[in-house]
N, C-alpha and C. Protein backbone atom coordinates (compact mmCIF):
# COMPACT_ATOMS: atom_id res chain seq x y z
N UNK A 1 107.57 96.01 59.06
CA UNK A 1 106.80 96.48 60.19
C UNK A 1 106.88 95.45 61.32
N UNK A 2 107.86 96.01 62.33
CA UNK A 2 108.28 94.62 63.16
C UNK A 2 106.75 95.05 64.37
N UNK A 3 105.80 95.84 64.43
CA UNK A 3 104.95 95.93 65.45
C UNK A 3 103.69 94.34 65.29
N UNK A 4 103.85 94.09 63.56
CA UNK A 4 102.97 92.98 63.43
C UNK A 4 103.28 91.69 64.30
N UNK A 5 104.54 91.68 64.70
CA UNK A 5 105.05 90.72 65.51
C UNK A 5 105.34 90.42 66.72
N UNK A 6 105.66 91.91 66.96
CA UNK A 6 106.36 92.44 68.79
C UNK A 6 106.02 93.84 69.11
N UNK A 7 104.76 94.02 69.61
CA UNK A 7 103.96 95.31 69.73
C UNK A 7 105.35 96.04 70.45
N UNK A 8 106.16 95.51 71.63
CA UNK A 8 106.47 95.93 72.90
C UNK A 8 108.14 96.21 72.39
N UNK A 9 108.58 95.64 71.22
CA UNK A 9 109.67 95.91 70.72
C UNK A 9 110.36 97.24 70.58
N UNK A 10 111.51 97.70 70.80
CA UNK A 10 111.83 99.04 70.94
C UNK A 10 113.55 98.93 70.01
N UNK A 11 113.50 100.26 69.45
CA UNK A 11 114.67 100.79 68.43
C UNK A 11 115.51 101.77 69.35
N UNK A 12 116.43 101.41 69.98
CA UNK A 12 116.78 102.78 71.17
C UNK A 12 115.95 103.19 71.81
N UNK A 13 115.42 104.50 71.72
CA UNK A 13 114.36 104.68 73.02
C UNK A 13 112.62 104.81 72.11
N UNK A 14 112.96 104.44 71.06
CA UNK A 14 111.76 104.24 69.97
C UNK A 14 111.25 103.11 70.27
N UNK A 15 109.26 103.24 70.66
CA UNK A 15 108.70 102.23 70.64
C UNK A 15 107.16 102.35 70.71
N UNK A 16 106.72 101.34 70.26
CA UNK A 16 104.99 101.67 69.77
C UNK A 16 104.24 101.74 71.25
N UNK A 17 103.43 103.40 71.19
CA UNK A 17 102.82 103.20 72.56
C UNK A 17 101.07 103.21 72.10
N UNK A 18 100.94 103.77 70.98
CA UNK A 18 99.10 103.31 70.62
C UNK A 18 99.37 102.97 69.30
N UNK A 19 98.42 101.99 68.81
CA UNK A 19 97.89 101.59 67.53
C UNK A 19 96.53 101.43 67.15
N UNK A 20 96.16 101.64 66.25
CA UNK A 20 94.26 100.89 65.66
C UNK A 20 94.41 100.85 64.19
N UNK A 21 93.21 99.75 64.17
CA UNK A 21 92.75 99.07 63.29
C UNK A 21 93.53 98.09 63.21
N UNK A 22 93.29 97.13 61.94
CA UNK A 22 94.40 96.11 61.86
C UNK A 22 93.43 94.77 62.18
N UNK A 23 94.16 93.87 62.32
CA UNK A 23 93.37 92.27 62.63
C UNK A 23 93.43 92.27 64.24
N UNK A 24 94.14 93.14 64.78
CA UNK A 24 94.45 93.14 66.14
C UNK A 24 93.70 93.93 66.98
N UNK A 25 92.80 95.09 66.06
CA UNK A 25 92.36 95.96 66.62
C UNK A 25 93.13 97.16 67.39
N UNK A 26 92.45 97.59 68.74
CA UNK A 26 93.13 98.98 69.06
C UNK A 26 93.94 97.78 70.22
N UNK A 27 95.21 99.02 70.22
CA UNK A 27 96.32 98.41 71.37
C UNK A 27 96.81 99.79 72.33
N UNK A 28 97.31 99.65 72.89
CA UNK A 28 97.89 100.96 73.98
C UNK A 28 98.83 99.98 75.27
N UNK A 29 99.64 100.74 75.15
CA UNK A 29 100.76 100.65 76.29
C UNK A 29 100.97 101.86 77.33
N UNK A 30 100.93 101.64 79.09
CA UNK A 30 100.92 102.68 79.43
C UNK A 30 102.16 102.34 80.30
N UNK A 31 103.08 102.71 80.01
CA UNK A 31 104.68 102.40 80.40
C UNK A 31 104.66 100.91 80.71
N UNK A 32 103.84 100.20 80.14
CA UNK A 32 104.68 98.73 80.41
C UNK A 32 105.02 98.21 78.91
N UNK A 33 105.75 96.74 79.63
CA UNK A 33 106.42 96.43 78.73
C UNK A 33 106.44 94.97 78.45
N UNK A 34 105.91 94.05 79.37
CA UNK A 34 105.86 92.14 78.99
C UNK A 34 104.01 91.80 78.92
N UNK A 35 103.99 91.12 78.14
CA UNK A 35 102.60 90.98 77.97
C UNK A 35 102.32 89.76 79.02
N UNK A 36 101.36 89.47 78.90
CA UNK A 36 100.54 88.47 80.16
C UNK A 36 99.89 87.22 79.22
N UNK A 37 98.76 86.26 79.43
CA UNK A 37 98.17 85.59 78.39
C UNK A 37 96.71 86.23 78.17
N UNK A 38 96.31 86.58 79.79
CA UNK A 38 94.82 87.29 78.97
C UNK A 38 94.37 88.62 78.50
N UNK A 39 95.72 89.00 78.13
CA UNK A 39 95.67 90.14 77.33
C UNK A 39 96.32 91.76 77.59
N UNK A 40 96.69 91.56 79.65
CA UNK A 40 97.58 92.65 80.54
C UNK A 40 98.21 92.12 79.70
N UNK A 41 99.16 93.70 79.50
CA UNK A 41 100.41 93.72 80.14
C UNK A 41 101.17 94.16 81.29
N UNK A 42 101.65 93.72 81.56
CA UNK A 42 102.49 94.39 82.73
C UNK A 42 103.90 94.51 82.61
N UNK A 43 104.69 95.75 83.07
CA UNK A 43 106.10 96.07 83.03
C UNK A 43 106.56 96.49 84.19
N UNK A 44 108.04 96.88 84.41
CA UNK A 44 108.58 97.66 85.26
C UNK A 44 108.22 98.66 86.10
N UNK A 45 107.47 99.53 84.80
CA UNK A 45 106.50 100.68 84.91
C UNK A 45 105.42 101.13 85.23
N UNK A 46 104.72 100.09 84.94
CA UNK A 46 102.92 99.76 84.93
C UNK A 46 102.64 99.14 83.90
N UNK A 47 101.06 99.92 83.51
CA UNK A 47 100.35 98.28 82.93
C UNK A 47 99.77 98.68 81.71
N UNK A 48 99.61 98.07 80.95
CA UNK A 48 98.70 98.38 79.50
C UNK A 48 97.41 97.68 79.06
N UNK A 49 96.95 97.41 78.27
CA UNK A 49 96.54 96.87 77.51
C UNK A 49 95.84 96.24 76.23
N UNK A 50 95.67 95.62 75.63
CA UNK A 50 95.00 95.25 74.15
C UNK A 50 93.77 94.90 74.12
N UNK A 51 93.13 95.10 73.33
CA UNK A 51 91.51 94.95 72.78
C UNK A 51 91.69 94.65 71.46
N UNK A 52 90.79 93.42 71.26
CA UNK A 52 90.94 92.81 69.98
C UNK A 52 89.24 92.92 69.56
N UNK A 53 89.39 92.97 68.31
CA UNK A 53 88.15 93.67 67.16
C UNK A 53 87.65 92.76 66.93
N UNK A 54 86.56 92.31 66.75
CA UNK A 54 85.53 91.49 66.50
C UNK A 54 85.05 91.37 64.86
């Protein structure tokens, strides 16, 4: 499960756009693609972002 490592990672045009649960909590990507440090991401496309679970 390469998402435990590289949410933003893609297989051809295959790539993780929501997830939950986990140690990471819920995640979502909304056409982007480089992460930021406080938690944006931002891409080409636009912007996403992660929420981490308490």
């Amino acid at each position: 499960m390469v998402k435990a490592v590289e949410r933003t990672m893609r297989i051809g045009n295959i790539r993780l756009v929501y997830k939950s649960g986990g140690k990471s909590g819920e995640w979502r990507v909304e056409n982007g693609e480089e992460r930021v440090e406080n938690g944006e991401w931002r891409g080409e496309n636009g912007e996403g972002r992660m929420e981490r679970r308490e």
